[in-house]
C-alpha atoms as a PDB file:
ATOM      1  CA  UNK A   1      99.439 154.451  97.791  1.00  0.00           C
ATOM      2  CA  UNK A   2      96.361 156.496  97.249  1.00  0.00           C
ATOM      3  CA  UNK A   3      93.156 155.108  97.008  1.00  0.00           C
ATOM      4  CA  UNK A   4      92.557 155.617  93.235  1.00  0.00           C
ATOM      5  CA  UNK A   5      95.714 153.412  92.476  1.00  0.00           C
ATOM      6  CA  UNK A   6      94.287 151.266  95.584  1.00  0.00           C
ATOM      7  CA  UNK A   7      91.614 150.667  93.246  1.00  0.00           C
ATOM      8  CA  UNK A   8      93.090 150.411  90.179  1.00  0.00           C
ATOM      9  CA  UNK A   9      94.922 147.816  91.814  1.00  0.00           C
ATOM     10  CA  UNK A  10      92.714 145.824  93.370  1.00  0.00           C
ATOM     11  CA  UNK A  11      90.618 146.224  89.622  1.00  0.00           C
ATOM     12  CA  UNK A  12      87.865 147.963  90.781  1.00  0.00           C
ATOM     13  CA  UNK A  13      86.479 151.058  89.185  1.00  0.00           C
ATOM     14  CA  UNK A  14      83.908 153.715  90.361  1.00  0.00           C
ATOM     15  CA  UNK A  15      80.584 153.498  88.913  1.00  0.00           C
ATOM     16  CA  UNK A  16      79.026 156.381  86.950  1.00  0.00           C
ATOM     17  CA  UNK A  17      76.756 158.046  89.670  1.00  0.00           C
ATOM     18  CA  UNK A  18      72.946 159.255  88.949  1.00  0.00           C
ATOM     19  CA  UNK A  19      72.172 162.301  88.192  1.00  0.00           C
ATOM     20  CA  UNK A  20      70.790 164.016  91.432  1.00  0.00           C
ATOM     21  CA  UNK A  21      68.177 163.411  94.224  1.00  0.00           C
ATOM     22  CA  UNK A  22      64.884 163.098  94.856  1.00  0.00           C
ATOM     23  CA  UNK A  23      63.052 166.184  95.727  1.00  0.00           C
ATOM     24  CA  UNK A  24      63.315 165.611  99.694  1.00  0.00           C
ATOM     25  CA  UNK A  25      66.313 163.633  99.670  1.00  0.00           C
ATOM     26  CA  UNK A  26      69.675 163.691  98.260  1.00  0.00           C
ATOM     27  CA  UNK A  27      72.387 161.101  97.502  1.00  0.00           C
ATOM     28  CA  UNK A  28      74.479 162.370 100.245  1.00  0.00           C
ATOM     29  CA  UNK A  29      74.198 165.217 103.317  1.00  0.00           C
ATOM     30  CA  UNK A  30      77.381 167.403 104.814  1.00  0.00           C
ATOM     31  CA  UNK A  31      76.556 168.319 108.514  1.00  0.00           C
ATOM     32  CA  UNK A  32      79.447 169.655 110.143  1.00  0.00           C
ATOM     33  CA  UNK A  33      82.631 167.646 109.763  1.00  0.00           C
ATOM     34  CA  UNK A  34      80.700 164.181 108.929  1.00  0.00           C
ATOM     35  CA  UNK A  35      79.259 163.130 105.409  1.00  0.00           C
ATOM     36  CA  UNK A  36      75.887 161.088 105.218  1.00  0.00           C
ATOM     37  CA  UNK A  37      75.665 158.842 102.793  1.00  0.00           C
ATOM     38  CA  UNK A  38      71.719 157.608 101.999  1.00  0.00           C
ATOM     39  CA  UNK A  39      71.268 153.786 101.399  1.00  0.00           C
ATOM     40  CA  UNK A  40      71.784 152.505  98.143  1.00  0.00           C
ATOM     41  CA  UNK A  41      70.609 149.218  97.030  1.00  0.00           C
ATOM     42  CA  UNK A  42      72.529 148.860  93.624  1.00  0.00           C
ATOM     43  CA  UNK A  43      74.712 151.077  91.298  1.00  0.00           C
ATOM     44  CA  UNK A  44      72.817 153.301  89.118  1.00  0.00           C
ATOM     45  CA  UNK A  45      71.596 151.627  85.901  1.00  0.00           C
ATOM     46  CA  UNK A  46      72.745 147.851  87.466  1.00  0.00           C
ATOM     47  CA  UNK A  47      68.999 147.333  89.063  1.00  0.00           C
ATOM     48  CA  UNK A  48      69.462 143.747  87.228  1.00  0.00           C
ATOM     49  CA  UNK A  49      71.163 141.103  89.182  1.00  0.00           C
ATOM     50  CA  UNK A  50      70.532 142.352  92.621  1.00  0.00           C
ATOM     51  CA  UNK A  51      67.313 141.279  93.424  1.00  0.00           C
ATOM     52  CA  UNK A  52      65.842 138.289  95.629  1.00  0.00           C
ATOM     53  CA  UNK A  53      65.924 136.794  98.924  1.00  0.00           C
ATOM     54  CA  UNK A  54      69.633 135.897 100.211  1.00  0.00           C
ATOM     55  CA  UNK A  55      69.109 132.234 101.136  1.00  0.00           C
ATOM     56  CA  UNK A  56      66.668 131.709  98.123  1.00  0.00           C
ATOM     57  CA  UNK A  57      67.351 132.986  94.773  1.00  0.00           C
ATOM     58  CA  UNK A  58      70.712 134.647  95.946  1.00  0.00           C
ATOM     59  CA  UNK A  59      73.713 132.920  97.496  1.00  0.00           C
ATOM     60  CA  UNK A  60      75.527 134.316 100.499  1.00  0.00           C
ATOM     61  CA  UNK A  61      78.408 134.958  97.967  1.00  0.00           C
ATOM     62  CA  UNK A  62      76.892 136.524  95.489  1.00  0.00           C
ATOM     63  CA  UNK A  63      75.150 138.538  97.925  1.00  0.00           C
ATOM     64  CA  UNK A  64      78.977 139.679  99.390  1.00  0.00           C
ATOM     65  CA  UNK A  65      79.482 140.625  95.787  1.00  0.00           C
ATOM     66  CA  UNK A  66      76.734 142.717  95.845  1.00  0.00           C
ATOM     67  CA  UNK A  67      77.145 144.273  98.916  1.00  0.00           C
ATOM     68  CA  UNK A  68      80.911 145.112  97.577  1.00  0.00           C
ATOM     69  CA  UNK A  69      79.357 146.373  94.413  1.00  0.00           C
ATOM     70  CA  UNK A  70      76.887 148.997  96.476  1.00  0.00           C
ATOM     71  CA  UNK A  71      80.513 149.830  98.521  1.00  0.00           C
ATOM     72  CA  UNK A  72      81.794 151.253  95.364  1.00  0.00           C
ATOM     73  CA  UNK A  73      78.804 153.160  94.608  1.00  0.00           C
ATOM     74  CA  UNK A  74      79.411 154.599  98.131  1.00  0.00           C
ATOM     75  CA  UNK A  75      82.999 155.499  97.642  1.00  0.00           C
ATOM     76  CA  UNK A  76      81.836 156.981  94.295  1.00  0.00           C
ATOM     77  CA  UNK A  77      79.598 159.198  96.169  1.00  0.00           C
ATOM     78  CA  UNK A  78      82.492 159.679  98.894  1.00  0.00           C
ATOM     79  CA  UNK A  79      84.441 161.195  96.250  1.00  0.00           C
ATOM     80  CA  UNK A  80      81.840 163.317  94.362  1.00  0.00           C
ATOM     81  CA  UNK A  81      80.703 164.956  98.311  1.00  0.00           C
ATOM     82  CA  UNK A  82      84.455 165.236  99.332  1.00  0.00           C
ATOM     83  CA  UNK A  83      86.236 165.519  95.575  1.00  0.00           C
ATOM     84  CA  UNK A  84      89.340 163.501  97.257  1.00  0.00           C
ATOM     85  CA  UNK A  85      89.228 160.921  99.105  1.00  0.00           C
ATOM     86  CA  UNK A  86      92.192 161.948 101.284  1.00  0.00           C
ATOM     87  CA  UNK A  87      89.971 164.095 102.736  1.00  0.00           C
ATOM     88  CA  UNK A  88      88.677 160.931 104.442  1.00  0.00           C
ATOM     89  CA  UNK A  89      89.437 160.732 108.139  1.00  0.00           C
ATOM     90  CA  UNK A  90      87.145 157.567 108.950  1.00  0.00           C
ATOM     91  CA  UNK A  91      84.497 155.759 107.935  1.00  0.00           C
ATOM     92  CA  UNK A  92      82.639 155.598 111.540  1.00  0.00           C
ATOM     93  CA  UNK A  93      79.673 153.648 110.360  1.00  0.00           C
ATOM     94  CA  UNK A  94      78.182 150.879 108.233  1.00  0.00           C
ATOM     95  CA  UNK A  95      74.827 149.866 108.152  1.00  0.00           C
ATOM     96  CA  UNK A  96      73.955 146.903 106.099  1.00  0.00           C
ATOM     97  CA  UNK A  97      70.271 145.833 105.501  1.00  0.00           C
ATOM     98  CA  UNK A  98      69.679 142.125 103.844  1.00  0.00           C
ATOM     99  CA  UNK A  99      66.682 140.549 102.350  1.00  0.00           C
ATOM    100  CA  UNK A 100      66.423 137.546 103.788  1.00  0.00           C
ATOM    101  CA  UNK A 101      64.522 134.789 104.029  1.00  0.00           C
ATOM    102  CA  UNK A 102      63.476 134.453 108.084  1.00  0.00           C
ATOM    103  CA  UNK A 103      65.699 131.352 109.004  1.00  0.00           C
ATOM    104  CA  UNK A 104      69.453 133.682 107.397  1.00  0.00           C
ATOM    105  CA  UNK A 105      71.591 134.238 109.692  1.00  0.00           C
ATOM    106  CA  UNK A 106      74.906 135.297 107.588  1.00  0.00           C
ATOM    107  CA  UNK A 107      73.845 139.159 107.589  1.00  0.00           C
ATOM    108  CA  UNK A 108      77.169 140.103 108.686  1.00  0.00           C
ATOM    109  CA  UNK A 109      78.989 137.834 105.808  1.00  0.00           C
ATOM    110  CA  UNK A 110      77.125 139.539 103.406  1.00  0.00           C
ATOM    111  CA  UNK A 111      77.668 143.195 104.354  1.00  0.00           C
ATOM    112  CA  UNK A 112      81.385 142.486 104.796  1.00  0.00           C
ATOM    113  CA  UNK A 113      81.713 142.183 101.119  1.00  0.00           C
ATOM    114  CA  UNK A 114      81.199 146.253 101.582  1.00  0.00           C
ATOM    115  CA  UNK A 115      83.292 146.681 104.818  1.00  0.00           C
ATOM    116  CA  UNK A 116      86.113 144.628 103.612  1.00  0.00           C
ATOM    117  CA  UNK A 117      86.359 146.863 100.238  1.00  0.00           C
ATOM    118  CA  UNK A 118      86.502 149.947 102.386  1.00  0.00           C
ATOM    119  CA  UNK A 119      89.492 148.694 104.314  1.00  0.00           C
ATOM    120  CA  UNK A 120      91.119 147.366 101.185  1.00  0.00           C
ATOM    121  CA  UNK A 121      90.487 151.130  99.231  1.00  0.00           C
ATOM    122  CA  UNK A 122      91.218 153.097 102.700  1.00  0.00           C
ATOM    123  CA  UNK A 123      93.279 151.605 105.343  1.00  0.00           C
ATOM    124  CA  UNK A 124      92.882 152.309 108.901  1.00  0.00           C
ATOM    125  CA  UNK A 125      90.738 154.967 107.657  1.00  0.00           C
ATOM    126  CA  UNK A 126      88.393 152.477 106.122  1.00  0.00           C
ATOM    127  CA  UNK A 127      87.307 150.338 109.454  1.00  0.00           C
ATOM    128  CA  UNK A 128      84.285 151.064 110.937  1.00  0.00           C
ATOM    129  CA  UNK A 129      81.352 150.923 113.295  1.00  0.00           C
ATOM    130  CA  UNK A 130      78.862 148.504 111.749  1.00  0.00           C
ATOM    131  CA  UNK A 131      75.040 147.049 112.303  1.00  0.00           C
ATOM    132  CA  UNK A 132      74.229 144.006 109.676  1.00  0.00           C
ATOM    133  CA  UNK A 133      70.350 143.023 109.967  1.00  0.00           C
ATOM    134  CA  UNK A 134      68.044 141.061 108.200  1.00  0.00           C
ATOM    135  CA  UNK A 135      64.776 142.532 106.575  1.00  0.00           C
ATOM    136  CA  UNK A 136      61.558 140.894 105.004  1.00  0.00           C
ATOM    137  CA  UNK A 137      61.998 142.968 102.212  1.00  0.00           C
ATOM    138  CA  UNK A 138      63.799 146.450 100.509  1.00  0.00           C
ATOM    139  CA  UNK A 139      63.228 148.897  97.810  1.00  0.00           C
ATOM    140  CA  UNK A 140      62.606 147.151  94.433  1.00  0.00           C
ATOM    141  CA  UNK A 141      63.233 144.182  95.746  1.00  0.00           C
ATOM    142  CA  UNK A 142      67.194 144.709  96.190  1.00  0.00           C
ATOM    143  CA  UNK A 143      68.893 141.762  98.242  1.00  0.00           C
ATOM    144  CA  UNK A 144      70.571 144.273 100.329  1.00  0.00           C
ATOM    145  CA  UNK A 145      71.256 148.370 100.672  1.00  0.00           C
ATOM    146  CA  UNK A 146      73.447 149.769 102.713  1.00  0.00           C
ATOM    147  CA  UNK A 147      74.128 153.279 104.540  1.00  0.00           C
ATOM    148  CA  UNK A 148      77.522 155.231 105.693  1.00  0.00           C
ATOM    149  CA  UNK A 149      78.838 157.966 107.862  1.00  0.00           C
ATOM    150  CA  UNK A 150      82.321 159.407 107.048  1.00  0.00           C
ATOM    151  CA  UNK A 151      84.140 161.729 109.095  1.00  0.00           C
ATOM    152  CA  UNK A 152      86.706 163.905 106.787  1.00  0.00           C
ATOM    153  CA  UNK A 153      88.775 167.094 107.144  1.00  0.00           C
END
């Protein structure tokens, strides 16, 4: 099974992507045979929803879900860089940054909402490295944004 019909399955689709970079960075960086993908804190256009403190205003859960959410932002950018994702020969790392109040401890709960989707879409292709941490705060106030390094062919 490929990992469109993967996602079709599992009812997931790929969020539209924004249009572009900023002038000194970009959505995504090919160096050699591994693909760089810049943190994102929410699907473009879906700012609403994703903002607080994870262990205040948002839940552990719906933190996952957000955290999942971002994932498919990631493998939307995965595809765009790559233009199949069979080209994917690993995802080697994760990096998952939650806004937390101090005394949260379930960083690496929430980012699995994102890990787990990657092995769900990709297999044994889809585990990976991974660093969860906690952080008193993140661009527009997002409750978490996350980071990824792909190796492909």
């Amino acid at each position: 099974m490929t990992a469109e019909q993967k996602l079709k399955e599992l009812g997931f689709t790929l969020p539209e992507l924004s249009p572009g970079g900023l002038p000194s960075a970009h959505p995504w960086v090919i160096s050699g045979s591994h693909l760089y993908l810049s943190g994102r804190g929410a699907p473009f256009g879906k700012d609403t929803g994703y903002k607080g403190k994870v262990g205040a205003e948002i839940s552990v859960e719906e933190a996952s879900d957000h955290a999942r959410d971002v994932g498919l932002y990631l493998l939307a950018l995965v595809k765009q860089a790559l233009g199949d994702f069979a080209r994917v020969k690993q995802v080697v790392k994760v990096f998952g940054m939650v806004n937390a109040v101090p005394e949260f401890t379930g960083h690496s709960q929430v980012i699995n909402g994102c890990s787990d989707l990657f092995v769900a879409v990709l297999g044994e292709r889809g585990k990976h490295s991974r660093s969860a941490i906690g952080v008193a705060s993140l661009p527009r106030g997002f409750a978490v944004e996350i980071e990824a390094t792909v190796e492909f062919e």
